[in-house]
C-alpha atoms as a PDB file:
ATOM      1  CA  UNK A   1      68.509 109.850 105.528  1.00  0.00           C
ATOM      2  CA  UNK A   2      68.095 111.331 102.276  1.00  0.00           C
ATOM      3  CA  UNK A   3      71.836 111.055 100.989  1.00  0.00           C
ATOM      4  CA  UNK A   4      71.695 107.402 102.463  1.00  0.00           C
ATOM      5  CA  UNK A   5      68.457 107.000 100.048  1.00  0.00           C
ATOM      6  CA  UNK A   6      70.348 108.318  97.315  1.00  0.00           C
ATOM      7  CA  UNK A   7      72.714 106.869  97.554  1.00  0.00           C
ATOM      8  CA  UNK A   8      71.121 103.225  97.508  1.00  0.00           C
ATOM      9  CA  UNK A   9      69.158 104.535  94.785  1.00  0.00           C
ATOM     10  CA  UNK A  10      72.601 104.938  92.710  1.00  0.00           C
ATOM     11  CA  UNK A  11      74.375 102.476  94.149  1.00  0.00           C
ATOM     12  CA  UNK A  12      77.136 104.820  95.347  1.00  0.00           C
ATOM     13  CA  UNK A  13      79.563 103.669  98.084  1.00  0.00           C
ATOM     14  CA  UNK A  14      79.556 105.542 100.809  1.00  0.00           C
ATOM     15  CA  UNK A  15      80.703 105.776 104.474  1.00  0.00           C
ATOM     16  CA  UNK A  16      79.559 107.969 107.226  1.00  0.00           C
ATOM     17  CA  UNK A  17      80.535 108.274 110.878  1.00  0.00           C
ATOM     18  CA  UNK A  18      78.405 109.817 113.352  1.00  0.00           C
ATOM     19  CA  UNK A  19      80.514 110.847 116.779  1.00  0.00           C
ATOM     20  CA  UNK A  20      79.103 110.288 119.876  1.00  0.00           C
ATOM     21  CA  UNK A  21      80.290 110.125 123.731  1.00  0.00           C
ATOM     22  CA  UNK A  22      84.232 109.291 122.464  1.00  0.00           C
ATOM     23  CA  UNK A  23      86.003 111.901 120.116  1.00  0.00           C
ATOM     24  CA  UNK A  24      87.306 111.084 116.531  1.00  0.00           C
ATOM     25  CA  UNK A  25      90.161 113.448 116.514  1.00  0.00           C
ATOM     26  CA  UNK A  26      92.693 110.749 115.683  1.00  0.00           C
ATOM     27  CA  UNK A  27      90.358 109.578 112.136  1.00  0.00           C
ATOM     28  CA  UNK A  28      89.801 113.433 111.604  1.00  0.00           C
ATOM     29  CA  UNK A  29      93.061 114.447 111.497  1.00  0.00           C
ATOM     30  CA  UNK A  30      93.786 111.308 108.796  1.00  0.00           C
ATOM     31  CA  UNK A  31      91.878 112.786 106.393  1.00  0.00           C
ATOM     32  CA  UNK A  32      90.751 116.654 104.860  1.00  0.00           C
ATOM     33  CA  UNK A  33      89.238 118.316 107.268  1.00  0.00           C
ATOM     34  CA  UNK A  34      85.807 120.538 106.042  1.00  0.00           C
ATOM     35  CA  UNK A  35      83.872 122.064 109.301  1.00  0.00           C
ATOM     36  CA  UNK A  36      80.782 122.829 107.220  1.00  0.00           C
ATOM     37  CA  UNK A  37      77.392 122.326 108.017  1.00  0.00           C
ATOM     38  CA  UNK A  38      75.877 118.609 107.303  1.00  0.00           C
ATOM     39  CA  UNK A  39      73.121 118.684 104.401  1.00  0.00           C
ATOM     40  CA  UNK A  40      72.008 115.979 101.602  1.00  0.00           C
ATOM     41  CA  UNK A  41      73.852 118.276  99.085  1.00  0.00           C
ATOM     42  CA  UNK A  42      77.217 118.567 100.743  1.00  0.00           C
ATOM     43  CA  UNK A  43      77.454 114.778 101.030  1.00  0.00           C
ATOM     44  CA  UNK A  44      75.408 113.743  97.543  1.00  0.00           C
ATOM     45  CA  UNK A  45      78.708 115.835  96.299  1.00  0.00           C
ATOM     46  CA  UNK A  46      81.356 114.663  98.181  1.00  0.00           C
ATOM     47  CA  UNK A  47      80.809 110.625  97.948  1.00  0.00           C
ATOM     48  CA  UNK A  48      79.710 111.320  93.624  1.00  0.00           C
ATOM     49  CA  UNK A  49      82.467 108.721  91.835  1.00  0.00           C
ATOM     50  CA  UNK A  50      84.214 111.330  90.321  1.00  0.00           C
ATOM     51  CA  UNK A  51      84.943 113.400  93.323  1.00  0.00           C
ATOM     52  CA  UNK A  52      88.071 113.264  94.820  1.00  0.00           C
ATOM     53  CA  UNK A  53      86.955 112.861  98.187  1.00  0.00           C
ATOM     54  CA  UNK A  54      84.818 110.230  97.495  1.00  0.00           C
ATOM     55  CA  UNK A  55      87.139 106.965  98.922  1.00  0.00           C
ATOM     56  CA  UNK A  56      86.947 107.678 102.013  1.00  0.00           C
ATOM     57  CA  UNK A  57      85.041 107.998 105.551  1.00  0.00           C
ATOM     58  CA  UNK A  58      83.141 111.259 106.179  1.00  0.00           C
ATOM     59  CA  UNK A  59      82.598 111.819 109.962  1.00  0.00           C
ATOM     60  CA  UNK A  60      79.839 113.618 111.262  1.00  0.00           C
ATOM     61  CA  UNK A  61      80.042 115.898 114.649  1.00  0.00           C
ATOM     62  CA  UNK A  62      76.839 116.685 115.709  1.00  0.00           C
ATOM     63  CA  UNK A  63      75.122 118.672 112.870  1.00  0.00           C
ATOM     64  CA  UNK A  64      78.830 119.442 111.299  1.00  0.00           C
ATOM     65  CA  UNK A  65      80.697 117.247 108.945  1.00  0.00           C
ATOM     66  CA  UNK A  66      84.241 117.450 110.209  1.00  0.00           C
ATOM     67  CA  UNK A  67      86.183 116.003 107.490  1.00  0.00           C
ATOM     68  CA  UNK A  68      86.305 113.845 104.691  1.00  0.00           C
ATOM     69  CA  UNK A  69      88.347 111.005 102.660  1.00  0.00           C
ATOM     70  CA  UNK A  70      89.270 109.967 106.292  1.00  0.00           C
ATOM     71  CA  UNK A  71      91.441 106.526 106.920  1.00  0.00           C
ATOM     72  CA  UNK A  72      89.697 104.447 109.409  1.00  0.00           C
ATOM     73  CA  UNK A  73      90.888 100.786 111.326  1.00  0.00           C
ATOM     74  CA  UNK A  74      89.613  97.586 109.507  1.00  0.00           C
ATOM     75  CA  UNK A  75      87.762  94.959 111.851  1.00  0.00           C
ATOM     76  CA  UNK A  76      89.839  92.050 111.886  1.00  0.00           C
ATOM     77  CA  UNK A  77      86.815  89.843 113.416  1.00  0.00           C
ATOM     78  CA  UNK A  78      87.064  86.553 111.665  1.00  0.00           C
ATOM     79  CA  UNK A  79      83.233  85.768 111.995  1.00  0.00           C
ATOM     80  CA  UNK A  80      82.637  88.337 109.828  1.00  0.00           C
ATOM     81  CA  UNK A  81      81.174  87.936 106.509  1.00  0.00           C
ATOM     82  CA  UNK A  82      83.307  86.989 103.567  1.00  0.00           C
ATOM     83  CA  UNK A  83      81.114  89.068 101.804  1.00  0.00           C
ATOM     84  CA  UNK A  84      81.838  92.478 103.674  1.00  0.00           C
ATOM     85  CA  UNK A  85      84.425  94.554 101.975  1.00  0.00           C
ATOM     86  CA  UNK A  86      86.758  97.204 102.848  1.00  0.00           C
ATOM     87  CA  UNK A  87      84.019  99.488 103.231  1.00  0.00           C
ATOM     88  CA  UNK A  88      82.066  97.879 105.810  1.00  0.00           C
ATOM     89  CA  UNK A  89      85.277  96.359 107.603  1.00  0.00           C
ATOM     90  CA  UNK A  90      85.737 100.230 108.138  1.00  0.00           C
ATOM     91  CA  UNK A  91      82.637 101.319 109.227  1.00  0.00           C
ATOM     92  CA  UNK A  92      82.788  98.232 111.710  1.00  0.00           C
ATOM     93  CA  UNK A  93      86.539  98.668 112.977  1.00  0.00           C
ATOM     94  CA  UNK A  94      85.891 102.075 113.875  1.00  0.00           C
ATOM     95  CA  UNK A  95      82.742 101.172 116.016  1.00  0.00           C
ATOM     96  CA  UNK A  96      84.708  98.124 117.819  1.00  0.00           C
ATOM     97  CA  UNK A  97      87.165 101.196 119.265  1.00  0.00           C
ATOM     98  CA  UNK A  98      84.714 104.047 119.849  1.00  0.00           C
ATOM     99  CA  UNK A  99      81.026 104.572 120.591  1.00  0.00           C
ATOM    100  CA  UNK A 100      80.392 105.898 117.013  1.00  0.00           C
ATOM    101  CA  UNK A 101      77.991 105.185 114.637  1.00  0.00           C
ATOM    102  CA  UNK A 102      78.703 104.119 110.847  1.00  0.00           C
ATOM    103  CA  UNK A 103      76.233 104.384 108.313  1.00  0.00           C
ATOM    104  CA  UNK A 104      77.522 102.006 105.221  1.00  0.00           C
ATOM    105  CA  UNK A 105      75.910 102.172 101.641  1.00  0.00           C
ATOM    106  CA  UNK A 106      77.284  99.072  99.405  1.00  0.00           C
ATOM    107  CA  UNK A 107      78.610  99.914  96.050  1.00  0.00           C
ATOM    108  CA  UNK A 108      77.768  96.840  94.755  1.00  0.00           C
ATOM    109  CA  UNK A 109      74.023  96.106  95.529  1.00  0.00           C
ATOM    110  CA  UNK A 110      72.934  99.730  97.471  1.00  0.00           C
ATOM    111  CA  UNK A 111      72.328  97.960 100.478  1.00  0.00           C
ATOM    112  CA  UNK A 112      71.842 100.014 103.707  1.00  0.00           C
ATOM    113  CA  UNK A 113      73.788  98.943 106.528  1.00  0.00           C
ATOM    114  CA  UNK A 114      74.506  99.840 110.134  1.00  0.00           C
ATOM    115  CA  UNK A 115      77.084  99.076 112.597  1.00  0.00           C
ATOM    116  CA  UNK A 116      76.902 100.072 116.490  1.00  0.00           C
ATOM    117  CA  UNK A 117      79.346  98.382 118.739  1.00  0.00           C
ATOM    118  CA  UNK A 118      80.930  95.956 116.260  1.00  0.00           C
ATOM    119  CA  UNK A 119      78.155  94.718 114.839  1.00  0.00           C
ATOM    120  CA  UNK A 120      76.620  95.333 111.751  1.00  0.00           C
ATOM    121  CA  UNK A 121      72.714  95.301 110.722  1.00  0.00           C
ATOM    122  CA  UNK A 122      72.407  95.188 107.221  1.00  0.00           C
ATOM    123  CA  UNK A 123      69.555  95.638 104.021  1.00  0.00           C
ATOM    124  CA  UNK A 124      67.996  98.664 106.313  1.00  0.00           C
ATOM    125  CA  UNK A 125      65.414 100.417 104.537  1.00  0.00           C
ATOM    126  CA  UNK A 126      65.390 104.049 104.962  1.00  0.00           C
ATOM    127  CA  UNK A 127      63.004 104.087 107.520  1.00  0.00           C
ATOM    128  CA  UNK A 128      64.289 101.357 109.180  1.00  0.00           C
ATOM    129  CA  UNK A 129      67.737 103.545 109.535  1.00  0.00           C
ATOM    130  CA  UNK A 130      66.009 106.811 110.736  1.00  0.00           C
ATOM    131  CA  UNK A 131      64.578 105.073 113.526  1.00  0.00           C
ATOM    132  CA  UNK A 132      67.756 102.721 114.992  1.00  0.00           C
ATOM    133  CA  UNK A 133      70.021 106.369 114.251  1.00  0.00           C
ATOM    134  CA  UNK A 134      66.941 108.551 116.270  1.00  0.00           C
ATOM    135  CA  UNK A 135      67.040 105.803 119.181  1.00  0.00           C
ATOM    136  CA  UNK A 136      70.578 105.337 119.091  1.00  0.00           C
ATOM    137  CA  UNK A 137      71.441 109.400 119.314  1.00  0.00           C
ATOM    138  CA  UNK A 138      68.104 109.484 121.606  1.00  0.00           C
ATOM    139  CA  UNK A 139      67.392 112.338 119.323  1.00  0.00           C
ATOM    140  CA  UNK A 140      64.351 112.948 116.828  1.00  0.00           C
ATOM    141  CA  UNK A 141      65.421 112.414 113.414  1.00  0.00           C
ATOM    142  CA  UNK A 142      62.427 113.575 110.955  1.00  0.00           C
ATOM    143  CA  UNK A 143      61.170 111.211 108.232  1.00  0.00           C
ATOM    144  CA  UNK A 144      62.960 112.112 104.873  1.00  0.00           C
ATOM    145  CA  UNK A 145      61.210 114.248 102.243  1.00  0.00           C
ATOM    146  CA  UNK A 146      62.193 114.028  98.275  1.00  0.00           C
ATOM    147  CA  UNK A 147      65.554 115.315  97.683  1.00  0.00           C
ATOM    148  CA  UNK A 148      67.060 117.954  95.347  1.00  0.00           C
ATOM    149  CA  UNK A 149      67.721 116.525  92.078  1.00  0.00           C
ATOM    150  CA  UNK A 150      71.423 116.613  91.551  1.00  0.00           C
ATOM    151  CA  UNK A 151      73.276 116.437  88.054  1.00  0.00           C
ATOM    152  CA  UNK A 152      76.676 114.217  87.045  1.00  0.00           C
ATOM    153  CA  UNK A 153      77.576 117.172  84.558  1.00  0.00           C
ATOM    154  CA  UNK A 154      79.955 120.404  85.914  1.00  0.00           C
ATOM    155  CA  UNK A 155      76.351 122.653  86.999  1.00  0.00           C
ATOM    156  CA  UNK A 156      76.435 122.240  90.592  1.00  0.00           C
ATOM    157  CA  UNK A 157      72.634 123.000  92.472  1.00  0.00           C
ATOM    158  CA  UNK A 158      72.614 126.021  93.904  1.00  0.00           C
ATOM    159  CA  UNK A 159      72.056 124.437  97.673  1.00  0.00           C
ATOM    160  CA  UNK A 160      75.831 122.855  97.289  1.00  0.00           C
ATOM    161  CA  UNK A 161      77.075 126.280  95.838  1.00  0.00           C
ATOM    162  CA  UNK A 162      75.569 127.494  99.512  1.00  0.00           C
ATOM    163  CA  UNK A 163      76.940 124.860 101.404  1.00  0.00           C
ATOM    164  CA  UNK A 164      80.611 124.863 100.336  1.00  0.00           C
ATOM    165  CA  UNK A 165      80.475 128.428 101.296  1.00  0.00           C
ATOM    166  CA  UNK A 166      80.058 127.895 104.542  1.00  0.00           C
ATOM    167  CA  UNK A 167      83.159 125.597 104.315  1.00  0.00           C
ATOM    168  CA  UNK A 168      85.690 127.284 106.271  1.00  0.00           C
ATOM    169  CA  UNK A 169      88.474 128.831 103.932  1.00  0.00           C
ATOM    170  CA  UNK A 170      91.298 126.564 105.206  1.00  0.00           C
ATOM    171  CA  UNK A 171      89.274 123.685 104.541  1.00  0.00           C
ATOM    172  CA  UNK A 172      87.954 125.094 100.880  1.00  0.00           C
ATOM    173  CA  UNK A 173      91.988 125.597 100.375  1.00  0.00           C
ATOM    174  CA  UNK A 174      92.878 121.645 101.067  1.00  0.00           C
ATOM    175  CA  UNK A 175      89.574 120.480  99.515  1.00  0.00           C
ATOM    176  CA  UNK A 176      90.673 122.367  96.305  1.00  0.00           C
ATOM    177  CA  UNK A 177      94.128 120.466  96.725  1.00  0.00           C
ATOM    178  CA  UNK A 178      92.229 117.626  96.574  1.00  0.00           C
ATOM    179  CA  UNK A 179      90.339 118.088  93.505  1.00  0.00           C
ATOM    180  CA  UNK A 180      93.898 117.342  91.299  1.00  0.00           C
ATOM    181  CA  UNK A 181      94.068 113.882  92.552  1.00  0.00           C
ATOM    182  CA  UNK A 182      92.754 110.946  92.051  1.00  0.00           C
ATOM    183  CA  UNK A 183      90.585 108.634  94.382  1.00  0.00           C
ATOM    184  CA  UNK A 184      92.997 106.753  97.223  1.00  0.00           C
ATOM    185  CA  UNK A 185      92.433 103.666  94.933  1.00  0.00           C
ATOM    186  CA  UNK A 186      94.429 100.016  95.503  1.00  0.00           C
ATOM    187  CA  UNK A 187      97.022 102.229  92.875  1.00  0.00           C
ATOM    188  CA  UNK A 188      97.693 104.868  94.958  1.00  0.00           C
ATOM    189  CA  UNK A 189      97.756 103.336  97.888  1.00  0.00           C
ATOM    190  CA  UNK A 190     100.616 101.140  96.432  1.00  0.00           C
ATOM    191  CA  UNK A 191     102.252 104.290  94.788  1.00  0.00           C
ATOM    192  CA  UNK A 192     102.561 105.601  98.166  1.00  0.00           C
ATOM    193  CA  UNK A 193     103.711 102.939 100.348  1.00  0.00           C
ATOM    194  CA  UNK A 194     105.936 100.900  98.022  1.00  0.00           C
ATOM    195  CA  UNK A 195     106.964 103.192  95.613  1.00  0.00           C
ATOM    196  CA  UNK A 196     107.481 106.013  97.442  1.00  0.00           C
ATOM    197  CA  UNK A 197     111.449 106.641  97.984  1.00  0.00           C
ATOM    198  CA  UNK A 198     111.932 103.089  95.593  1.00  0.00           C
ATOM    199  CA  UNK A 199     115.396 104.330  95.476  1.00  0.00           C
ATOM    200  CA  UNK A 200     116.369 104.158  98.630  1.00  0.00           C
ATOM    201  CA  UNK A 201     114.622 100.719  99.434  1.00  0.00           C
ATOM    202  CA  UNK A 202     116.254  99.234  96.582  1.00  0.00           C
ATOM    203  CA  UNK A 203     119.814 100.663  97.785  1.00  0.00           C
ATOM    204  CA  UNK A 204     119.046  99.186 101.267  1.00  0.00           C
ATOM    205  CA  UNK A 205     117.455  95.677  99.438  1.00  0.00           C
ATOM    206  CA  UNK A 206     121.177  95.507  97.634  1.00  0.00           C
ATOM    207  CA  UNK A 207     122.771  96.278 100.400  1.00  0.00           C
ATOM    208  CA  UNK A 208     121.445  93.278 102.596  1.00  0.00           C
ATOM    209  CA  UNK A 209     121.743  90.755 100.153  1.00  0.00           C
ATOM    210  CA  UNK A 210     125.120  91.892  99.593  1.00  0.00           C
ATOM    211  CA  UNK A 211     126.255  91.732 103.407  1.00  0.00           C
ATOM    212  CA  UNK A 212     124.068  88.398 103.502  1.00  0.00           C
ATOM    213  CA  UNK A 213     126.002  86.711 100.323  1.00  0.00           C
ATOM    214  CA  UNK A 214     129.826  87.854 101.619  1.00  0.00           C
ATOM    215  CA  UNK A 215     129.103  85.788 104.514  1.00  0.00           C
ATOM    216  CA  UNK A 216     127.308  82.940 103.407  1.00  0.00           C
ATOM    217  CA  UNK A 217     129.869  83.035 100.479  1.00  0.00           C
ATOM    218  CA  UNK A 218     132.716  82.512 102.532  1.00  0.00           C
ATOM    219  CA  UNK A 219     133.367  78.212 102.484  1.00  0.00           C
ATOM    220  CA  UNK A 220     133.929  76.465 105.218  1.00  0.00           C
ATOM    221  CA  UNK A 221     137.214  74.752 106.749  1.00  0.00           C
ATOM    222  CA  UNK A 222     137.913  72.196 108.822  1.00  0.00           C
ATOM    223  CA  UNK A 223     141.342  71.731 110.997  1.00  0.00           C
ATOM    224  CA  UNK A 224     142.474  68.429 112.822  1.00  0.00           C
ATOM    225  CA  UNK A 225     144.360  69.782 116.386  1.00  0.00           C
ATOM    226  CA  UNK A 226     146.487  67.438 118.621  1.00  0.00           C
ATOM    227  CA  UNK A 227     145.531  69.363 122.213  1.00  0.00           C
ATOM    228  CA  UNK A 228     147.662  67.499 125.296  1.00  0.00           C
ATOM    229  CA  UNK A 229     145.804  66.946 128.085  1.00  0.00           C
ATOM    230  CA  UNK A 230     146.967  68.407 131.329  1.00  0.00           C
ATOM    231  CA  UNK A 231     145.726  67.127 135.004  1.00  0.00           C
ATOM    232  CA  UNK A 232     145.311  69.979 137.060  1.00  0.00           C
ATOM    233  CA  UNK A 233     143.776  70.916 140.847  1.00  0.00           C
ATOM    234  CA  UNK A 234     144.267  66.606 141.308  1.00  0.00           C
ATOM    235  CA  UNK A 235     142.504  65.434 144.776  1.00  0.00           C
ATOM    236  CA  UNK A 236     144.993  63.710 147.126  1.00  0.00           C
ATOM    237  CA  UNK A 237     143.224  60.494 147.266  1.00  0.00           C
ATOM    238  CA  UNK A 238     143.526  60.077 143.743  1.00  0.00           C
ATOM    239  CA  UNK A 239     146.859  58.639 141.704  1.00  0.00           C
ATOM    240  CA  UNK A 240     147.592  58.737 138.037  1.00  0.00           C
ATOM    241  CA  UNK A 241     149.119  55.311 137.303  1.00  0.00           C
ATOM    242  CA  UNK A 242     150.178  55.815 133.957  1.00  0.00           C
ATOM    243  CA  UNK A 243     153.274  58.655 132.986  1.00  0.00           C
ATOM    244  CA  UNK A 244     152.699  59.107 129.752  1.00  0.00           C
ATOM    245  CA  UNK A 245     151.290  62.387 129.158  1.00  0.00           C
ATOM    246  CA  UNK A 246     147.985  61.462 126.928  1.00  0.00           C
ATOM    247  CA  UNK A 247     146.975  63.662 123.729  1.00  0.00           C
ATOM    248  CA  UNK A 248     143.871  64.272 122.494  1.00  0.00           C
ATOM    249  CA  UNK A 249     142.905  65.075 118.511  1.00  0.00           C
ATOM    250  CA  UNK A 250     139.939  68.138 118.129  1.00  0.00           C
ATOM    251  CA  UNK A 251     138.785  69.015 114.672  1.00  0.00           C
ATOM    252  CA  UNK A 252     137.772  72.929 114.610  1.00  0.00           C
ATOM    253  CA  UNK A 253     134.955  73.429 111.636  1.00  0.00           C
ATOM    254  CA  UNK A 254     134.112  77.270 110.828  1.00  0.00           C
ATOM    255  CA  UNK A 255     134.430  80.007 107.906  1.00  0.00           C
ATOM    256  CA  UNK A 256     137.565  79.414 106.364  1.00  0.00           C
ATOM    257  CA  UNK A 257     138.704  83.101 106.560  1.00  0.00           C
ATOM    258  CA  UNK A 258     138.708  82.818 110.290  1.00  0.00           C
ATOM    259  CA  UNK A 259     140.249  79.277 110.210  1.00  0.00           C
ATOM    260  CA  UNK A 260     143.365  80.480 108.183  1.00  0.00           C
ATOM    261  CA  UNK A 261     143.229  83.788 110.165  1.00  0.00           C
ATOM    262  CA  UNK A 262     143.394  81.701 113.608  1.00  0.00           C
ATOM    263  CA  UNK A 263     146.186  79.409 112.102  1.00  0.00           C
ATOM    264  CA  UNK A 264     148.184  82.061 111.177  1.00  0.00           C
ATOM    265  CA  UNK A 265     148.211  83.637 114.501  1.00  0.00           C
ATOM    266  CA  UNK A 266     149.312  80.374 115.910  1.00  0.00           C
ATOM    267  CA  UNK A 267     145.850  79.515 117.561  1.00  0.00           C
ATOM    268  CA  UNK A 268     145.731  76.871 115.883  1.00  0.00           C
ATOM    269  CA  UNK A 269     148.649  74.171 114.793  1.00  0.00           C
END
């Protein structure tokens, strides 16, 4: 409750996913994994701007926070708001495939939102929060006190300091990966997915168009074939009055490659 009020306060974006009955193992496993205990300190430095894990979903197991900068599925439910961003599509996709809970703070206005089932409640005060979160865990959640005053500069309080010590050291390891790179922005998600091996998909992008232009390329031709007809299998109560043998005249249309190829075998004369 307090990071949720801070973060309103500062209009910060954040996400948070609370597990419940159904595991989260899949959405854990997408981003860095932390298993360090949940506090207003840990989370007031992990979703700050400038932090690299910041763009992203943190999800909560019991009073652990799992991991962090995790990918989750976006709601496609057309009745949703046009106003909702990626954010709160998030927080909402993930509830419409588990039992979670996602607590979403709007980076634009600060607004407090909630989303249980597929549905979202939104502009929840802080109060208003504590109480749906203590009846939805059926757990008491107590009212929130003032929090510890935390700084933008490099000083870091000395409650943080504690808490990413109890980070396990494989998790401190890939969270100080993490602190070279920049947020998962529209940028880097486009630096990954398009131009990552832009080599190669340009190779195979050449290589279609130049397989699709030597056949569409190739002209047509178009042949004019005098075929005799031949009565075969004839019933016996049926008579052919006339002796001349009839002909028919066939035009055959296709690539002109093939036509040529066809006349030169004698196919076609």
């Amino acid at each position: 409750m307090l990071a949720a009020n801070l973060f309103s306060q500062n209009q910060t974006g954040a996400l948070i996913v609370i597990e419940r009955e159904i595991g989260l193992r899949t959405y854990i496993e997408s981003g860095v994994p932390l298993d360090a205990h949940l506090s207003y300190d840990l989370l007031a430095t992990i979703f700050r701007p400038s932090a690299p894990l910041h763009d992203g979903a943190v999800i909560v197991q019991k009073d652990r926070i799992a991991a962090a900068a995790c990918f989750l599925p976006l709601s496609m439910n057309p009745v949703l708001s046009t106003q909702l961003g990626t954010r709160h599509r998030a927080g909402i996709g993930v509830t419409e495939e588990t039992d979670a809970i996602a607590v979403i703070v709007s980076e634009e206005t600060g607004a407090i939102s909630l989303a249980v089932s597929g549905k979202i409640e939104r502009d929840l005060t802080v109060e208003q929060l504590r109480e749906r979160i203590e009846s939805l865990l059926r757990r008491y959640v107590p009212p929130s006190t003032l929090p510890t005053p935390i700084t933008n500069g490099s000083e870091e309080t000395a409650d943080a300091e504690n808490d990413s010590q109890r980070i396990s050291p494989s998790a401190r390891r890939r969270f100080a990966g993490q602190s070279g790179r920049r947020p998962l922005a529209m940028k880097d998600l486009f630096q990954r997915h398009v131009l990552h091996n832009f080599g190669i998909k340009l190779l195979s992008l050449a290589l279609a168009v130049g397989l699709w232009l030597a056949v569409a390329s190739d002209p047509s031709a178009e042949v004019a074939v005098d075929v005799p007809i031949e009565f075969r299998n004839i019933p016996e109560n049926l008579e052919i009055s006339s002796e001349n043998v009839p002909r028919s005249q066939i035009r055959v249309r296709g690539p002109q490659r093939a036509v040529r190829r066809s006349a030169a075998r004698g196919r076609l004369r």
